[in-house]
Protein backbone atom coordinates (compact mmCIF):
# COMPACT_ATOMS: atom_id res chain seq x y z
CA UNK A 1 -47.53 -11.69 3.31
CA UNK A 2 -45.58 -12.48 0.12
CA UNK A 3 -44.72 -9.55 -0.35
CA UNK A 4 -43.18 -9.18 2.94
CA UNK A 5 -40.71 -12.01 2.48
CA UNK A 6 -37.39 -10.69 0.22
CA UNK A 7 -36.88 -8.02 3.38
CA UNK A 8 -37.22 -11.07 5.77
CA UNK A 9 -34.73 -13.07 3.78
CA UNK A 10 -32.10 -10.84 3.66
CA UNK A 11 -31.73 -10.45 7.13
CA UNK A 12 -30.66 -14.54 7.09
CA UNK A 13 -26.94 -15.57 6.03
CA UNK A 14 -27.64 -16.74 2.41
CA UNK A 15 -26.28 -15.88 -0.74
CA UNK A 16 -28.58 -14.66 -3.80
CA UNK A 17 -31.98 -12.48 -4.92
CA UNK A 18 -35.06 -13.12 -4.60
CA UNK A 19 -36.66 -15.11 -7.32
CA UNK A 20 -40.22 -16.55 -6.06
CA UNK A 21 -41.99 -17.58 -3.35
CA UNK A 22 -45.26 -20.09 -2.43
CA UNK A 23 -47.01 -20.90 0.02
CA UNK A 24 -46.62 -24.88 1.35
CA UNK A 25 -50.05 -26.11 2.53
CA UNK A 26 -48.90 -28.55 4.90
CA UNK A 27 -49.20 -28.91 8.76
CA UNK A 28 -51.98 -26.71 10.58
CA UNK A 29 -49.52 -25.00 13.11
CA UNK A 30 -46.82 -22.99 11.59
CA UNK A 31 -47.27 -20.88 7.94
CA UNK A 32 -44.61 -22.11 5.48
CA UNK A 33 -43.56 -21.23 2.30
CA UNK A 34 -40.99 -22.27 -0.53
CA UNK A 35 -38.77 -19.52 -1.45
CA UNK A 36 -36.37 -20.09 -4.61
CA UNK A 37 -32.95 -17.40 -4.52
CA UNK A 38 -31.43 -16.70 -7.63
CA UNK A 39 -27.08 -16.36 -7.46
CA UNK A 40 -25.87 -15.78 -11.05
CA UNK A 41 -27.59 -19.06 -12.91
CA UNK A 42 -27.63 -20.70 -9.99
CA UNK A 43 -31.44 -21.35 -7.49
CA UNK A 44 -31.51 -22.07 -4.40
CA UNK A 45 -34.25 -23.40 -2.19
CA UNK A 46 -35.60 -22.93 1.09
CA UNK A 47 -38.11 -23.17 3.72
CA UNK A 48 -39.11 -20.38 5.51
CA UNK A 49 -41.71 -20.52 8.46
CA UNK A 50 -43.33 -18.28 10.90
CA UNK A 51 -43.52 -20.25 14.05
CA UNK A 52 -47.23 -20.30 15.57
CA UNK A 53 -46.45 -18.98 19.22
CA UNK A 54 -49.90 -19.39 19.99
CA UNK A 55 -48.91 -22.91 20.75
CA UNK A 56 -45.03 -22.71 20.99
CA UNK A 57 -45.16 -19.70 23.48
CA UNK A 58 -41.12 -19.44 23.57
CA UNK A 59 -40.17 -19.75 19.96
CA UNK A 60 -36.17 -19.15 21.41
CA UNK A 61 -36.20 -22.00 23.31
CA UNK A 62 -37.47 -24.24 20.37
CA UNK A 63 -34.71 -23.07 18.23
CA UNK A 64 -32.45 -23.43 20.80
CA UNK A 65 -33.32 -27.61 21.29
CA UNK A 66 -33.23 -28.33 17.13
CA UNK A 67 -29.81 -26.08 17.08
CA UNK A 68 -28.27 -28.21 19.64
CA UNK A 69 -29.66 -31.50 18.83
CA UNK A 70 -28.80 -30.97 15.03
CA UNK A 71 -24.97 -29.87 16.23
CA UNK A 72 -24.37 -32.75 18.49
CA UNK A 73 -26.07 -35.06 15.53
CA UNK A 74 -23.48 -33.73 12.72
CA UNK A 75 -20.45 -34.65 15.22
CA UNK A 76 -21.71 -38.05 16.02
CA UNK A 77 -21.46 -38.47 12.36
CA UNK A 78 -25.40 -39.29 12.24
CA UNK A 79 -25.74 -40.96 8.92
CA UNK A 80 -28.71 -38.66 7.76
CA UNK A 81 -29.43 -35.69 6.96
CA UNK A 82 -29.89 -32.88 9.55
CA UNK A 83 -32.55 -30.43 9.74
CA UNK A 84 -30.18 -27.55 10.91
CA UNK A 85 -31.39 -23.77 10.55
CA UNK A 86 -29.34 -21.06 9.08
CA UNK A 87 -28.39 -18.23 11.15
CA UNK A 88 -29.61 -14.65 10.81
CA UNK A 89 -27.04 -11.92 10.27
CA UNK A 90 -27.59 -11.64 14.10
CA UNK A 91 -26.14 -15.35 14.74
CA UNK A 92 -29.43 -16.37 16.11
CA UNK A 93 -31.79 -18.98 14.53
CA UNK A 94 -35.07 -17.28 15.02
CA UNK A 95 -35.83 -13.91 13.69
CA UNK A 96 -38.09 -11.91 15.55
CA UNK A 97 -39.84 -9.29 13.21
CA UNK A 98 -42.76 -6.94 15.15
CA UNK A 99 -44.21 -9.84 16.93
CA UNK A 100 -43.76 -12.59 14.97
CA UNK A 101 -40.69 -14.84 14.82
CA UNK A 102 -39.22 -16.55 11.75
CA UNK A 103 -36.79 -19.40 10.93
CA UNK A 104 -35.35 -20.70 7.48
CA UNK A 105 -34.13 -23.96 6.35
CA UNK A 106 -32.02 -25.20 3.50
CA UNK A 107 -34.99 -27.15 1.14
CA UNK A 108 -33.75 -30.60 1.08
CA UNK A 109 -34.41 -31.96 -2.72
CA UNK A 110 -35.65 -34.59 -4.28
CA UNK A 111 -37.64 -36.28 -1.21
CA UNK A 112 -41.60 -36.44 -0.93
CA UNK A 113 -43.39 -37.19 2.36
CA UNK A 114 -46.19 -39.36 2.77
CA UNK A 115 -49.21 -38.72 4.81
CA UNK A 116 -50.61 -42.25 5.17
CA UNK A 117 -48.76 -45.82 5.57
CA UNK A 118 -49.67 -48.10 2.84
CA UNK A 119 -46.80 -50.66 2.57
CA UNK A 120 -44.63 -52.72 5.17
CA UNK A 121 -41.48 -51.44 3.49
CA UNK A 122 -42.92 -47.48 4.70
CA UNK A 123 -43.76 -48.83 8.07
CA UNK A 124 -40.52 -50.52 8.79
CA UNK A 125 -38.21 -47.64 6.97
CA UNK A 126 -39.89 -44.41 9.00
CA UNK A 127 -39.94 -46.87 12.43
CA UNK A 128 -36.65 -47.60 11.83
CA UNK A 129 -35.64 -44.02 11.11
CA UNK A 130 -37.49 -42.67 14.11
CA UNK A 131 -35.07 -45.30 16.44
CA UNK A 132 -32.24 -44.54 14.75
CA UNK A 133 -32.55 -40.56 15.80
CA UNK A 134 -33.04 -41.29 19.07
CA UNK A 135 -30.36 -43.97 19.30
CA UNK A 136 -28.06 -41.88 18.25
CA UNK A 137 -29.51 -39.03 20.63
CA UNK A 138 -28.85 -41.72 23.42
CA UNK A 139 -25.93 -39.82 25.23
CA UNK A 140 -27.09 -36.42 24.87
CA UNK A 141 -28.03 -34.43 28.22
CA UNK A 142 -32.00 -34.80 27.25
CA UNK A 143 -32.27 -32.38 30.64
CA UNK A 144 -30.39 -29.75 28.87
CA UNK A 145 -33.70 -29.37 26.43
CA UNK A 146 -36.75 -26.65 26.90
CA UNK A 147 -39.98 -28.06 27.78
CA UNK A 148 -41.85 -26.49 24.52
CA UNK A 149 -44.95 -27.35 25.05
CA UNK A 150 -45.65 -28.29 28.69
CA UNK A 151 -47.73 -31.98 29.81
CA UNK A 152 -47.74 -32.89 26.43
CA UNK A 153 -47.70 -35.91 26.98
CA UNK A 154 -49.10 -36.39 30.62
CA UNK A 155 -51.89 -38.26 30.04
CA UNK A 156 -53.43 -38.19 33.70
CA UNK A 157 -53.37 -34.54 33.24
CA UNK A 158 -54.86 -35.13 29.92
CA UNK A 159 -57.91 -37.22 31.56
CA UNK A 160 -58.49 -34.74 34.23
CA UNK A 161 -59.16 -32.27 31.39
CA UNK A 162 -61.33 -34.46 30.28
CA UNK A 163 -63.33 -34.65 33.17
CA UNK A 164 -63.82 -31.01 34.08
CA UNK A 165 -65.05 -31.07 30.41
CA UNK A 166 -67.64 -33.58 30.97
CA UNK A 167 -69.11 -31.41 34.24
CA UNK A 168 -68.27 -27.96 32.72
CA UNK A 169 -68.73 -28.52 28.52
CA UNK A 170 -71.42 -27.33 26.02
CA UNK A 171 -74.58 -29.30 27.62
CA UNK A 172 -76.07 -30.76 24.30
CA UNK A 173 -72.50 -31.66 23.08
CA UNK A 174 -72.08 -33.63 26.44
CA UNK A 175 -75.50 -35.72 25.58
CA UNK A 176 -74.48 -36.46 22.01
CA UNK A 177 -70.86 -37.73 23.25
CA UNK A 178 -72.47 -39.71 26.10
CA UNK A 179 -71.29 -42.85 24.91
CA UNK A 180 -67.80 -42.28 23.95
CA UNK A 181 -67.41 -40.64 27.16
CA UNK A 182 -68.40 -43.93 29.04
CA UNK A 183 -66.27 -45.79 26.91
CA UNK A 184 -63.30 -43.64 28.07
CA UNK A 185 -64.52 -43.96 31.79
CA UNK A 186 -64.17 -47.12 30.96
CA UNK A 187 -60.34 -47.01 30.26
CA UNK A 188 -59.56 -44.98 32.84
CA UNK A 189 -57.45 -48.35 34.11
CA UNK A 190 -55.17 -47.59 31.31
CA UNK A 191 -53.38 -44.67 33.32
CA UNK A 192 -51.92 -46.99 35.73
CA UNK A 193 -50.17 -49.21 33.04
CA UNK A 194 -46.61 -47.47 33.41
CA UNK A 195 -47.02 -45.82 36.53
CA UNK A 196 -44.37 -45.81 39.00
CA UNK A 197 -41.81 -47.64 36.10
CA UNK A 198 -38.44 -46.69 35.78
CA UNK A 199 -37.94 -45.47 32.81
CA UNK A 200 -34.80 -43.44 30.95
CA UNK A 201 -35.28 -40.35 30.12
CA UNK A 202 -34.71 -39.52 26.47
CA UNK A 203 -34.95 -37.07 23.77
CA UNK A 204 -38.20 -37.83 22.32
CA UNK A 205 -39.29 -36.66 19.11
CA UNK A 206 -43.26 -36.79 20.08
CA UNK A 207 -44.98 -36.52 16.92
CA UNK A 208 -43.49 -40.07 14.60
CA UNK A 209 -46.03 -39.32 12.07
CA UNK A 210 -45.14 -41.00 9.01
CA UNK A 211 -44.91 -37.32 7.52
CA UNK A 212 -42.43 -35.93 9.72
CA UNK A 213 -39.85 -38.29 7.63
CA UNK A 214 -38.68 -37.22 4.48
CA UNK A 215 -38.33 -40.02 1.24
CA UNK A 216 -35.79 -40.05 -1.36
CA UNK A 217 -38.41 -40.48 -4.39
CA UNK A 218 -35.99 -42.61 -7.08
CA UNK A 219 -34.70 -45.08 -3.92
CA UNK A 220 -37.10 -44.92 -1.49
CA UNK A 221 -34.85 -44.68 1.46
CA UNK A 222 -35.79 -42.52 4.82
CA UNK A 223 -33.58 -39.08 4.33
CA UNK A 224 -34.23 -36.90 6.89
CA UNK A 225 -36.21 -36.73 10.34
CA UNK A 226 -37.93 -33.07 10.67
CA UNK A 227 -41.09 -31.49 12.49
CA UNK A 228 -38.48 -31.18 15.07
CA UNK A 229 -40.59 -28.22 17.41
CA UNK A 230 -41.21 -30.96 20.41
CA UNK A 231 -38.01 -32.36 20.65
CA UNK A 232 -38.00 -32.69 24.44
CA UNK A 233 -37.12 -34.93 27.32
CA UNK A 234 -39.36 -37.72 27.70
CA UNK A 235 -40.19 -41.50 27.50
CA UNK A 236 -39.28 -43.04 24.24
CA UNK A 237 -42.96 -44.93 24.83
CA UNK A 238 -44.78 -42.09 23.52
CA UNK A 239 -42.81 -41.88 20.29
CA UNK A 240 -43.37 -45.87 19.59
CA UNK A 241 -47.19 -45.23 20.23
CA UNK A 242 -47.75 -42.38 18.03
CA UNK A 243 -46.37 -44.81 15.39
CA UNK A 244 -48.97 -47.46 16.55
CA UNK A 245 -51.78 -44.75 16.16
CA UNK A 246 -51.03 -43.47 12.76
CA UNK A 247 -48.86 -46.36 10.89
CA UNK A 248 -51.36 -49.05 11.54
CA UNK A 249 -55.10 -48.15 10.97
CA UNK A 250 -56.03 -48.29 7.09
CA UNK A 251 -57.92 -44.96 7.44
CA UNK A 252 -56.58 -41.47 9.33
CA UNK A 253 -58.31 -40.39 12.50
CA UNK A 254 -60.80 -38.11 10.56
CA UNK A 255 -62.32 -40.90 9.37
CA UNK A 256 -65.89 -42.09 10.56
CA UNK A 257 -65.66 -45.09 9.28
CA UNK A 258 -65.40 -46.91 12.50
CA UNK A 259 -65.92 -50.49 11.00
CA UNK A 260 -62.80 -49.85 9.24
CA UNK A 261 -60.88 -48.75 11.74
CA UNK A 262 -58.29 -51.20 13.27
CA UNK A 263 -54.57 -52.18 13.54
CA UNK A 264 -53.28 -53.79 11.13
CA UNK A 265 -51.41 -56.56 12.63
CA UNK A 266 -48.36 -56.39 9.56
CA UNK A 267 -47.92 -52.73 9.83
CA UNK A 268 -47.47 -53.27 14.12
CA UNK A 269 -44.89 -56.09 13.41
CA UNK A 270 -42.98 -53.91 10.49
CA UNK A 271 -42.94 -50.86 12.64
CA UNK A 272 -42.02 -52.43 15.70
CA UNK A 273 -38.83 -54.53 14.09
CA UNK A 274 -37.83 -51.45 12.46
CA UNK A 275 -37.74 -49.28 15.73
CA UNK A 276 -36.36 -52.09 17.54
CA UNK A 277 -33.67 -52.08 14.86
CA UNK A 278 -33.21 -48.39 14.42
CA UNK A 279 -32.41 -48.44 18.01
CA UNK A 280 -29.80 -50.81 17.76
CA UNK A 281 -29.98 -52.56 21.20
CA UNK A 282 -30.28 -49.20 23.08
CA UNK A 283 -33.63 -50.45 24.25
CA UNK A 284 -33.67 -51.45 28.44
CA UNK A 285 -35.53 -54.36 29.12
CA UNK A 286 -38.40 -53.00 30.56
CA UNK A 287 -39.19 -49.93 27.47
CA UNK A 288 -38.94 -53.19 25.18
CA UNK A 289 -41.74 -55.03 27.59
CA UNK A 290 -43.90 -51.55 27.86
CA UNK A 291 -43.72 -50.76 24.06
CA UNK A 292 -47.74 -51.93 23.23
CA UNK A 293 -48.60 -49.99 26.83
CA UNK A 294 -47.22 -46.96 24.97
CA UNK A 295 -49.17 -47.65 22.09
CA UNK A 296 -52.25 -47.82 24.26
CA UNK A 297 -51.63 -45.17 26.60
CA UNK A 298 -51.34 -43.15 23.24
CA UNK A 299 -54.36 -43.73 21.64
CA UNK A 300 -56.35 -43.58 24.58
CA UNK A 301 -54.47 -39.94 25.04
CA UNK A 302 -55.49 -38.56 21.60
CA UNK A 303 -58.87 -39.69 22.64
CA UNK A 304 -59.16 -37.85 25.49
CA UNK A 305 -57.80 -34.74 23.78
CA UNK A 306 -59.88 -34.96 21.01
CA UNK A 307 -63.49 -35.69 23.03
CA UNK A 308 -62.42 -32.75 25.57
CA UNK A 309 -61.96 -30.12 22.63
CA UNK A 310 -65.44 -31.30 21.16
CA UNK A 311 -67.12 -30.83 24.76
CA UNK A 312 -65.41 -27.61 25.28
CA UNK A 313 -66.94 -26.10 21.73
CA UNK A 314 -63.52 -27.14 19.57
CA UNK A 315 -61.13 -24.77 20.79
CA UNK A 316 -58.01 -26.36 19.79
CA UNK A 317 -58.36 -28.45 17.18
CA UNK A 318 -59.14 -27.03 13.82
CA UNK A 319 -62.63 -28.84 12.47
CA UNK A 320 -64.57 -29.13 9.12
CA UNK A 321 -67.66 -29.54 10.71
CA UNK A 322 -69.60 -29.39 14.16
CA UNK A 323 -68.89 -33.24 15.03
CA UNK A 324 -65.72 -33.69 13.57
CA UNK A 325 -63.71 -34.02 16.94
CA UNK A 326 -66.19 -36.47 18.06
CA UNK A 327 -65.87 -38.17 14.97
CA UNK A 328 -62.05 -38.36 15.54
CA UNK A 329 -62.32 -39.57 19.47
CA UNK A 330 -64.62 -41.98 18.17
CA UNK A 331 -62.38 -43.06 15.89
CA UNK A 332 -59.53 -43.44 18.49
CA UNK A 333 -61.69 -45.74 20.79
CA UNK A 334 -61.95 -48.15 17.96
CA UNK A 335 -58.38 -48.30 17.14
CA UNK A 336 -57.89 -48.82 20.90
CA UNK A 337 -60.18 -51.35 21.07
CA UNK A 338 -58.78 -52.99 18.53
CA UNK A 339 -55.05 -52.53 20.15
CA UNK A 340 -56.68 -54.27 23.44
CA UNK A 341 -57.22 -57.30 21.31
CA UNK A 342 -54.07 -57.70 19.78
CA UNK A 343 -52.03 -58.21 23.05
């Protein structure tokens, strides 16, 4: 594929030869590489991806939600930097070669991401961050944006998936899971915790990993928001929960573990201030009372998901190992245990 990339480059608006290219061996969904353009004794750097359209079926329409977003962010004078793609000698964003499609953004220097919360300060910076985007996001049409990936977050759906799986899954699979499975029977109560509230509709980011936040490494400070593929309209809930799932536990959801798994109690309070603050009084009364109910309904989500890919023979998720989705709904019932406690 390396070789491939100088022709796709110079079909993009940038200025300068080819000098090298690497791959980047982050995420699991798109392939991404570093590409350095030489322009006298001048280099440049970029990010080019191919966009997976095995799970972003429409790669135009995902495109056309970061284009806008990042255009209505720059004239709101948003105080970060913007993930904005560069346009292809064809004034599009996406660059459709035989069937694949491509995209390319400026490399933004000097930053580092982190993959796993291990300080208050990191907590309260990325929450903050995260609240801040969609605070300033507050006025824009969020019904104007593609759906890119469909019931993402429609966790009823989610736990009727999960029930076909337990009739209709790999038999011995269903035996070994048997008690997880009860356990998630169990919360089944959890689906009615927002139901029927009335709730804005916003452009939610709906994946606040701490990595999806890029660092200054001398200061410190949050730089830029990115991961931007399911910006879509939705309840801001979601994005404060995936924060509650992966800033607080002291070990990632692959770990098995489970005595170790809980929240941290610091990490919840430094997040949640930090959202809170991001969003700069923009939350309504009622988001600010169903904030933990996100966190819960979030968890139990992922738990769902990752217990019906293990019954269904792990066709989503990519896995190590035979048990490792069980391992990882496992772990989720923990940390949501542990959430149940805490409020």
């Amino acid at each position: 594929m390396l070789e491939k990339l100088p022709t796709i480059l110079n079909k993009f608006q940038i200025k300068g030869q080819f000098f090298a290219a690497a791959p980047i061996e982050i995420g699991h969904i798109n392939a991404t590489y570093q590409v350095t353009l030489q322009n006298g004794q001048n280099k440049s750097l970029y990010v080019l991806q191919k966009i997976n359209t095995e799970i972003f079926k429409k790669p135009l329409e995902v495109m056309h939600n970061i284009a806008n977003i990042g255009h209505f962010l720059i004239k709101k004078s948003y105080p970060r930097k913007v993930l904005l793609p560069i346009e292809s000698f064809e004034e599009e964003y996406v660059l459709k070669i035989a069937d694949n499609y491509w995209r390319l953004y400026p490399f933004i220097q000097n930053t580092i991401t982190y993959n796993q919360v291990d300080t208050i300060e990191q907590a309260y910076a990325a929450a903050f961050a995260f609240g801040e985007y969609t605070n300033y996001l507050h006025d824009f049409d969020a019904t104007s944006l593609h759906v890119t990936i469909p019931n993402f977050h429609n966790t009823n759906l989610r736990y009727q998936q999960f029930l076909a799986a337990t009739k209709h899954g790999v038999g011995e699979r269903t035996k070994k899971a048997q008690e997880t499975i009860d356990k998630l029977f169990h919360y089944q109560y959890l689906l009615k915790l927002i139901e029927g509230a009335k709730l804005p509709l916003r452009v939610t980011h709906n994946d606040t990993k701490i990595n999806n936040i890029l660092f200054d490494k001398t200061s410190g400070a949050a730089v830029c928001v990115i991961d931007l593929d399911t910006l879509m309209p939705g309840t801001l809930l979601y994005d404060y929960g995936d924060m509650v799932r992966t800033f607080t536990p002291p070990l990632d959801e692959n770990s098995a573990d489970f005595e170790n798994i809980y929240i941290r109690k610091e990490m919840l309070h430094a997040l949640t201030a930090g959202y809170k603050d991001g969003m700069k009084g923009r939350l309504t009364a009622l988001e600010a009372e169903l904030l933990l109910d996100g966190g819960k309904l979030t968890i139990f989500e992922q738990a769902l998901r990752f217990l019906t890919d293990y019954l269904l023979g792990d066709v989503y998720y990519k896995v190590a190992n035979q048990e490792q989705n069980l391992t990882r709904a496992k772990n989720q019932v923990c940390l949501l245990e542990s959430l149940l406690t805490v409020s």
